[in-house]
Protein backbone atom coordinates (compact mmCIF):
# COMPACT_ATOMS: atom_id res chain seq x y z
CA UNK A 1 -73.15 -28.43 10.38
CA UNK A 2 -72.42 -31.55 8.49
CA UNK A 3 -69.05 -32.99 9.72
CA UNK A 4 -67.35 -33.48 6.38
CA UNK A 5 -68.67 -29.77 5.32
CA UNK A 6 -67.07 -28.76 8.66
CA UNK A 7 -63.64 -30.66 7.99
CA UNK A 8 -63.46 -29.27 4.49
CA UNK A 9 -63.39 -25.36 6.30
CA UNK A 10 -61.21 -26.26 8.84
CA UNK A 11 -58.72 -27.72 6.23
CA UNK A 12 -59.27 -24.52 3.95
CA UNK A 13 -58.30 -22.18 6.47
CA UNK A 14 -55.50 -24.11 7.81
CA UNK A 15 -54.09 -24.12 4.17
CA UNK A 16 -54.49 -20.28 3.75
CA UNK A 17 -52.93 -19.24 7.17
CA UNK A 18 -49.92 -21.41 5.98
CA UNK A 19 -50.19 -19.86 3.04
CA UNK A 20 -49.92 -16.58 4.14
CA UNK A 21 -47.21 -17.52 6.53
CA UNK A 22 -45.34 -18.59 4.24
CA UNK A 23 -45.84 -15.28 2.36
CA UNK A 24 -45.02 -13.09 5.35
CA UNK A 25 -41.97 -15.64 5.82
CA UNK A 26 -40.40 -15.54 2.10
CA UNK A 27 -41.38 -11.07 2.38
CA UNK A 28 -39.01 -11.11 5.66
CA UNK A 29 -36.32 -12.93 3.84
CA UNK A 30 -36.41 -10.75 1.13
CA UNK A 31 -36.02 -7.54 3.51
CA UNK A 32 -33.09 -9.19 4.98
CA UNK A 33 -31.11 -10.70 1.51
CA UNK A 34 -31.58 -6.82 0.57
CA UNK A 35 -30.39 -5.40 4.11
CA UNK A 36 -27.12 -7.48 3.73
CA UNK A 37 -27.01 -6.41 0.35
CA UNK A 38 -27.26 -3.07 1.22
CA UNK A 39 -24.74 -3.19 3.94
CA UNK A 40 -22.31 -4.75 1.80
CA UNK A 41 -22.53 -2.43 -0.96
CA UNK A 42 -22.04 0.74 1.30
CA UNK A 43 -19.50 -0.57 3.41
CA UNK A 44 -17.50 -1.78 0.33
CA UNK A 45 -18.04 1.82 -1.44
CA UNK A 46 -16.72 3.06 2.34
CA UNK A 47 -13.36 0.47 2.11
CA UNK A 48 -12.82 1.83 -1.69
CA UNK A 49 -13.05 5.40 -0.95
CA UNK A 50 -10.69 4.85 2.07
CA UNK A 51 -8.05 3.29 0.14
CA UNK A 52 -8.02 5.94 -2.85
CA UNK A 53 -8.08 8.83 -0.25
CA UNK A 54 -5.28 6.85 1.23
CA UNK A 55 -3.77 6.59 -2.23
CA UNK A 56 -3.71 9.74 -2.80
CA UNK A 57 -2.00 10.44 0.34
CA UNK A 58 0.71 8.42 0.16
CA UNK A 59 1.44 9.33 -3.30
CA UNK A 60 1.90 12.99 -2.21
CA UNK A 61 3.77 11.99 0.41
CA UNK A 62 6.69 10.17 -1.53
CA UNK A 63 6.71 12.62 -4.82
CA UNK A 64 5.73 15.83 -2.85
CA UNK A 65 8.31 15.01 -0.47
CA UNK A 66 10.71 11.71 0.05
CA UNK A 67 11.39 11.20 -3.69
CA UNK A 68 12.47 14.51 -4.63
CA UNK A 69 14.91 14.60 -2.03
CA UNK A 70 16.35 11.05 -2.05
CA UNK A 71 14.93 10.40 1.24
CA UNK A 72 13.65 6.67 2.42
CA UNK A 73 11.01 5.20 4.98
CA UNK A 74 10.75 2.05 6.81
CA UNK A 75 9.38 -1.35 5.08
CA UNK A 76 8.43 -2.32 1.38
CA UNK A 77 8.11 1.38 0.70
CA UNK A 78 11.87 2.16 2.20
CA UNK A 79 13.03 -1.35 0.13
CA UNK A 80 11.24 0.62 -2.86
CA UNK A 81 12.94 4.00 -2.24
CA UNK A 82 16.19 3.06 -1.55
CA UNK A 83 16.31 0.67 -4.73
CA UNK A 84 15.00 4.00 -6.95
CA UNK A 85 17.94 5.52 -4.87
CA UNK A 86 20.51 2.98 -6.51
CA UNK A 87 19.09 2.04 -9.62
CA UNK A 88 16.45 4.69 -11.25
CA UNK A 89 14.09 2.33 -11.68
CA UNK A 90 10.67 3.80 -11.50
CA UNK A 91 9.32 3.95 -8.02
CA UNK A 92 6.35 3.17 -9.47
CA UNK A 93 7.55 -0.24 -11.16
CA UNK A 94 9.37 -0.97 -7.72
CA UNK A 95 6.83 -1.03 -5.80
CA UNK A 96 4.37 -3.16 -7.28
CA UNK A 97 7.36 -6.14 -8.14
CA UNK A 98 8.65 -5.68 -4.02
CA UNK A 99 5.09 -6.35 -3.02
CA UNK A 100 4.22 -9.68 -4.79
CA UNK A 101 5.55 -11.97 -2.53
CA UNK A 102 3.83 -10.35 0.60
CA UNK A 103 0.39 -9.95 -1.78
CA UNK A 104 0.29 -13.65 -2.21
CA UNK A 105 1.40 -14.36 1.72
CA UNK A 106 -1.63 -12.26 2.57
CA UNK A 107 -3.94 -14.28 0.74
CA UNK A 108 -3.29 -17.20 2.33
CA UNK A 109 -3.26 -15.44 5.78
CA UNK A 110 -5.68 -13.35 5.63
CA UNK A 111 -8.40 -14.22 2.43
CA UNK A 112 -9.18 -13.79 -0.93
CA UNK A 113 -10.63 -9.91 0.00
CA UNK A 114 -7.69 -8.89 1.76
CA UNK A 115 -5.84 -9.60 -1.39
CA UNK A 116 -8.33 -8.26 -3.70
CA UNK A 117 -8.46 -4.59 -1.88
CA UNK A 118 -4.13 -4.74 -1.85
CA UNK A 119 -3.85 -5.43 -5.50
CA UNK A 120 -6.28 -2.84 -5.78
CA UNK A 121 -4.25 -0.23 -3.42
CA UNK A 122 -0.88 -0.98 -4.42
CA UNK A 123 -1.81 -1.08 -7.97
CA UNK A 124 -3.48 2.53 -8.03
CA UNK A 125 -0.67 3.96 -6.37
CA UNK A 126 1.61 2.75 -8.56
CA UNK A 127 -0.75 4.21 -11.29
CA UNK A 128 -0.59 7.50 -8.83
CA UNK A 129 3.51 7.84 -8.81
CA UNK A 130 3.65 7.50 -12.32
CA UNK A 131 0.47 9.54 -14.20
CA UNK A 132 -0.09 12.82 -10.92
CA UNK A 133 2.69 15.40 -11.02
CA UNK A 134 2.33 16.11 -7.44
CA UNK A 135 4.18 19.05 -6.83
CA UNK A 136 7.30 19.63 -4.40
CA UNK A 137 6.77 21.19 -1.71
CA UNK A 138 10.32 22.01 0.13
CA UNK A 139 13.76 20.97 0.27
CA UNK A 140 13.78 21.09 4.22
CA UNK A 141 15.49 18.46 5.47
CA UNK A 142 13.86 18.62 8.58
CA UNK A 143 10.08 19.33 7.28
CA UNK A 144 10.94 16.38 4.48
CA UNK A 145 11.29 13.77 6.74
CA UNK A 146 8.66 15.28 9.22
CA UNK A 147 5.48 15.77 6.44
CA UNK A 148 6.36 13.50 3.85
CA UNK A 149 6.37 10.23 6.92
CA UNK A 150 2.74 12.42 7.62
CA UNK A 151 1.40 11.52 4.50
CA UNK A 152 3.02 8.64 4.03
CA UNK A 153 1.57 7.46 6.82
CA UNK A 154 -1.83 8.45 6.52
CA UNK A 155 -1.93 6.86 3.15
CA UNK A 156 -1.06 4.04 5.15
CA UNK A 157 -3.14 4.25 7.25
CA UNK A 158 -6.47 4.76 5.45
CA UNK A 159 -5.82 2.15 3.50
CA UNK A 160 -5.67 -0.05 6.09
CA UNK A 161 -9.11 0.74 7.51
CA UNK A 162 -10.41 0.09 4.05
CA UNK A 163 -9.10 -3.25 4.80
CA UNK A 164 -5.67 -3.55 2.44
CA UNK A 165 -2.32 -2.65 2.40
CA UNK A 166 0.12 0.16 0.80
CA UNK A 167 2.81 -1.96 2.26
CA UNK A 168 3.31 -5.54 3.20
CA UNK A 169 5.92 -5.68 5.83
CA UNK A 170 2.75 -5.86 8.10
CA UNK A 171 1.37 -8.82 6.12
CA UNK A 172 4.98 -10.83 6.80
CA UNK A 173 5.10 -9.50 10.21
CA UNK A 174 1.87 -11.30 11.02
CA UNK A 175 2.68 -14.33 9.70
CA UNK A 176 5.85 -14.57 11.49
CA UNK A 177 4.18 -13.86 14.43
CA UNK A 178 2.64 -16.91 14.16
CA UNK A 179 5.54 -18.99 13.51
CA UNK A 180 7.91 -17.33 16.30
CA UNK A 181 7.40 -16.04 19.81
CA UNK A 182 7.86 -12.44 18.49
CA UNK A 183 5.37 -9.52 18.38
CA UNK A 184 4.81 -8.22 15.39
CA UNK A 185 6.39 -4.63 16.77
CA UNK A 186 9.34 -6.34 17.09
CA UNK A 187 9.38 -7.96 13.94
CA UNK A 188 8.44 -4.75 11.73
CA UNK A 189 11.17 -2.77 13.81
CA UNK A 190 13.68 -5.63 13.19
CA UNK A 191 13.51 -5.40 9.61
CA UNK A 192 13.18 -1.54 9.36
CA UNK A 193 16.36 -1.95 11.23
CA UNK A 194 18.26 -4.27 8.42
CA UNK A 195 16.88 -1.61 6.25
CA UNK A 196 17.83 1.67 8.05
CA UNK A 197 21.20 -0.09 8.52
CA UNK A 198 21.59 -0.39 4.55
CA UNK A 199 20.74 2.75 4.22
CA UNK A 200 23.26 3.86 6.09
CA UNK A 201 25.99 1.74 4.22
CA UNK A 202 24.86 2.53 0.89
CA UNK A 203 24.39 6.51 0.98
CA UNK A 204 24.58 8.15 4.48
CA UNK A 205 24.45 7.80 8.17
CA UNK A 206 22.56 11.41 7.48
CA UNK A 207 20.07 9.86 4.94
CA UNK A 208 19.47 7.00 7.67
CA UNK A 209 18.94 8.64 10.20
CA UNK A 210 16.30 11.07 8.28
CA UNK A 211 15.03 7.66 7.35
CA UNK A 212 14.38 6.98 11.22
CA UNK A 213 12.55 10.22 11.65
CA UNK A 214 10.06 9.69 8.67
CA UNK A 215 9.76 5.72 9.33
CA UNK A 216 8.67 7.34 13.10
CA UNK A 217 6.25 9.95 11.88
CA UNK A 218 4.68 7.40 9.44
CA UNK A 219 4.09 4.82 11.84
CA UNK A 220 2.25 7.16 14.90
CA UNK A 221 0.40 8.78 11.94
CA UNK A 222 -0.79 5.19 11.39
CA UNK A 223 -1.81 4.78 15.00
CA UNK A 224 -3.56 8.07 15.08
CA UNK A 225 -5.83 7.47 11.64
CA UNK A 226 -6.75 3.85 12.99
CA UNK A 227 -7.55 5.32 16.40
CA UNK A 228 -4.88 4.03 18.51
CA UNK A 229 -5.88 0.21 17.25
CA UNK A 230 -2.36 -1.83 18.10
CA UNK A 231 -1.77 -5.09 16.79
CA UNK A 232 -4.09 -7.08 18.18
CA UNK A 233 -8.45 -5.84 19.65
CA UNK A 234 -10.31 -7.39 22.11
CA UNK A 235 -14.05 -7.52 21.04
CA UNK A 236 -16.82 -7.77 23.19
CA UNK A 237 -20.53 -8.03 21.81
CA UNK A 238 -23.55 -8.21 23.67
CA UNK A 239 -26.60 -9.18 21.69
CA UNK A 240 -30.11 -10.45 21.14
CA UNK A 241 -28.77 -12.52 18.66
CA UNK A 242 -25.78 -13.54 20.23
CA UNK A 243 -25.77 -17.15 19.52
CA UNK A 244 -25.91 -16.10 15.29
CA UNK A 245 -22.95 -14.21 16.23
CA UNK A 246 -21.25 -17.10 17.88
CA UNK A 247 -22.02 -19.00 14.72
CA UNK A 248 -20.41 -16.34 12.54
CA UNK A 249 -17.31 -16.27 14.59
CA UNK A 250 -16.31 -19.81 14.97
CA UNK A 251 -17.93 -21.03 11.41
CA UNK A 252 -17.86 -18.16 9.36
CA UNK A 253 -14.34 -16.26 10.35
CA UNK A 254 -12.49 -18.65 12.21
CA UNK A 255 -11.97 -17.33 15.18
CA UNK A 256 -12.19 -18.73 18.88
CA UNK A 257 -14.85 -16.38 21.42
CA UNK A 258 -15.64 -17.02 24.96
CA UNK A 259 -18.83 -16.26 26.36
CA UNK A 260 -19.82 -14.60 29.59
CA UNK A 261 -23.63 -15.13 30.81
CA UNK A 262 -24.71 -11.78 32.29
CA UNK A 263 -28.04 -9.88 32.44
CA UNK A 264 -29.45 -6.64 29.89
CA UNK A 265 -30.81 -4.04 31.78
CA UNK A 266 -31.50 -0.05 30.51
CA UNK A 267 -33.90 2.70 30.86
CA UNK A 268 -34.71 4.41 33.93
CA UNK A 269 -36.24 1.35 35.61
CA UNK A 270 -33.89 -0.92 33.89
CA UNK A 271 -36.84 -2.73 32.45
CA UNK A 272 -36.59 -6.49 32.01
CA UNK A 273 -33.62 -7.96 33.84
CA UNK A 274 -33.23 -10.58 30.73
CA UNK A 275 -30.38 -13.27 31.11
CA UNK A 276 -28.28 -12.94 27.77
CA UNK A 277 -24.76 -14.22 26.50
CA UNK A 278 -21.51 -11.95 26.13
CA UNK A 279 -19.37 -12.58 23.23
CA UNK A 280 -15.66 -11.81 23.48
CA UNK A 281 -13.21 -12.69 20.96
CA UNK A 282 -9.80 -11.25 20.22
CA UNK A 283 -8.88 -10.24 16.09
CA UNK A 284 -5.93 -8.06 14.37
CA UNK A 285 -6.47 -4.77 13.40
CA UNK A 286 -6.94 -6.05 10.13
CA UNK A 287 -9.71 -7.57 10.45
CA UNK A 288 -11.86 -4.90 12.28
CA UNK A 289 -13.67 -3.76 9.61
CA UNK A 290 -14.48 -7.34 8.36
CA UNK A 291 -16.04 -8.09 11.81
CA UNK A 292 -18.32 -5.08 12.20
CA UNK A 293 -19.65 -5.37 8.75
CA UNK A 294 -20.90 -9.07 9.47
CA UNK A 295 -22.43 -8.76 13.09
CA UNK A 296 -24.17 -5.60 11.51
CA UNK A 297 -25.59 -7.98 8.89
CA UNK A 298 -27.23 -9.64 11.83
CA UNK A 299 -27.84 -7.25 14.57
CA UNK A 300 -27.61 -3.63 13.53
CA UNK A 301 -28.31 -2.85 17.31
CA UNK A 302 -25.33 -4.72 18.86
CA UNK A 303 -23.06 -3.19 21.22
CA UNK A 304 -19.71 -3.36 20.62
CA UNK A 305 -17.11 -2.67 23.30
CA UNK A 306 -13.36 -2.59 21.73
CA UNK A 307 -9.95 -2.55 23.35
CA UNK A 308 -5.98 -2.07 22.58
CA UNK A 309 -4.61 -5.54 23.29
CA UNK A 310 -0.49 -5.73 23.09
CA UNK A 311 -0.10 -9.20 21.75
CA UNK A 312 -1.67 -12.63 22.98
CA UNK A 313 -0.80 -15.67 23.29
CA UNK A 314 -2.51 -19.30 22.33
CA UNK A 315 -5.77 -19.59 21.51
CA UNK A 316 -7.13 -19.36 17.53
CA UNK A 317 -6.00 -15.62 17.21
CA UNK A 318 -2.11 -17.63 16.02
CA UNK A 319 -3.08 -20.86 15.00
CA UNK A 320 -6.08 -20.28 12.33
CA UNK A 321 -6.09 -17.42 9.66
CA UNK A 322 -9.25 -15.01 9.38
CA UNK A 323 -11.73 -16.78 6.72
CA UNK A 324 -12.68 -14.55 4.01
C-alpha cells in the first residue's frame, strides 16, 4: 500500500475513535448532570414534605393544645407563647418577628439553604396558626402538657430532618458553642431556664412547671423523630470514590476528615482484597441530610457508618461553618 494512502487511514480512524470517544464521553456526562439533577430534585421534594408534615404538627400541637390553655414550651416558641400570654398579640405574628434575629444568625452559620428552608418553615406555620382551626382537644392539665410538647416536638423535629428550623434557639445555641466552651445542651437548657424562670414570675410556679413537662416531652420527641442523632455525628464513608468525597468535604462543605487506609473485602470468598481509603469526618445534626445528598451525587453505593457523638472539641467542626 502506498505510504501516504496508508497515513491518510491511519489518521482517519484515529480521528473517528476520538470522535466517538468523545461522544461516549459528553453521553456519560449527560447521565450524570441528570443523576444529580435527579437526586436533588427528590431529595428537595423529601426536605419540603418533611417540613410541612412537621408544620402541620406543630401547629396542632400549640392550638390543639398549649394555646388554648395558656400553657408555654421551652425556646423561641415558649418566648412566643408566653408573650401571647401577656400581650394578645397573635401567636402567629410573634413568632415570625422572635425568629428574625436567629434566621439571619443561621445564614451566616450554617448557608444560604438552611435559611431558605427556615423562612420557609417558620413562615408556613405562622400561615398554619392563623388560617387552620385546629380543634381542642382537652383541658387536661396533665395530657396538655404531655401531647401538646408531643406534637410540638415532632413538628420540631421533622422539620429539622428536612433541614430547617421551627425554632432557633438551636441556631444560637450552635453558634455559641463556638464562641464558649459550652455544649450546646447546656446552652439550650440555660436559656429554657431564664425562660421557665419568667414564667414562673409572670403567671405561675404551676404554669412553669407544666412548662418543664412539655419543654421535656418536646425535646425527647425530637430525639426520637431524628433517631437518637445528638448534637454532634461521627461519619465514616468507605468508597470507590473516596478521594471525590475527600474533595467534597474539605472544598465543597468545609469540613476537616481524616482518613484511615484499610482493605474492601465481601462475598463469600471475600473477593479482591483491594487497598482503599476510609473517610471520617464529624458534622451537626444539621447538616446530615446535606451530607448524604452530596456523597450520593457521587457514589450511590457508599457505605455510610454513623454515630451519636456528645460534643467535640478543636478541629473544623467549631472553627469553620458548613458551606452551602
Amino acid at each position: 500500500m502506498n505510504p501516504f494512502l496508508q497515513q491518510i487511514i491511519i489518521q482517519t480512524l484515529k480521528s473517528k475513535k476520538e470522535k466517538r470517544e468523545k461522544i461516549n464521553f459528553s453521553d456519560y456526562k449527560i447521565a450524570r448532570e441528570f443523576l444529580r439533577l435527579r437526586i436533588t430534585v427528590l431529595n428537595l421534594i423529601k426536605d419540603y414534605s418533611l417540613i410541612i408534615i412537621g408544620v402541620l404538627s406543630a401547629g396542632f400541637g400549640l392550638k390543639g393544645f398549649l394555646l388554648p390553655n395558656s400553657f408555654i414550651d421551652g425556646g423561641v416558641t415558649g418566648i412566643s407563647l408566653l408573650t401571647n400570654v401577656i400581650t394578645n398579640v397573635p401567636i402567629s405574628i410573634l413568632i415570625v418577628v422572635i425568629n428574625i434575629p436567629f434566621i439571619i444568625l443561621g445564614y451566616s452559620q450554617l448557608g444560604k439553604s438552611f435559611a431558605i428552608k427556615s423562612i420557609f418553615a417558620i413562615g408556613l406555620l405562622a400561615l398554619a396558626l392563623a388560617l387552620i382551626n385546629y380543634p381542642i382537644i382537652t383541658s387536661d392539665k396533665l395530657l396538655i402538657a404531655t401531647f401538646g410538647g408531643f406534637f410540638l416536638g415532632a413538628g420540631i423535629g421533622l422539620a429539622v430532618r428536612g433541614g430547617a428550623v421551627l425554632d432557633g434557639t438551636e441556631v444560637l445555641a450552635i453558634y455559641l458553642s463556638k464562641k464558649t466552651g459550652l455544649t450546646i445542651g447546656d446552652i439550650i437548657l440555660a436559656f429554657n431556664i431564664v425562660i421557665f424562670s419568667v414564667a414562673a414570675y409572670l403567671l405561675s410556679v404551676e404554669i412553669a412547671l407544666y412548662a418543664i413537662l412539655t419543654y421535656l416531652a418536646a425535646s425527647k420527641t425530637v430525639d426520637f423523630i431524628i433517631e437518637g442523632v445528638e448534637e454532634y455525628t461521627g461519619v465514616t464513608i468507605i468508597s470507590l470514590h473516596s478521594e471525590a468525597i475527600r474533595k467534597l468535604i474539605t472544598e465543597t462543605l468545609g469540613r476537616g476528615v481524616t482518613i484511615y487506609t484499610g482493605k474492601r473485602g465481601y462475598g463469600t470468598h471475600g473477593h479482591q482484597l483491594a487497598q482503599i481509603d476510609i473517610i471520617y469526618t464529624v458534622i451537626t445534626r444539621l447538616e446530615i441530610g446535606r451530607l448524604q445528598t452530596e456523597i450520593e451525587k457521587i457514589d450511590a453505593n457508599a457505605f455510610i457508618i454513623m454515630n451519636s457523638i456528645k460534643d467535640t472539641k478543636g478541629g473544623m467542626i467549631k472553627k469553620r461553618p458548613l458551606k452551602h
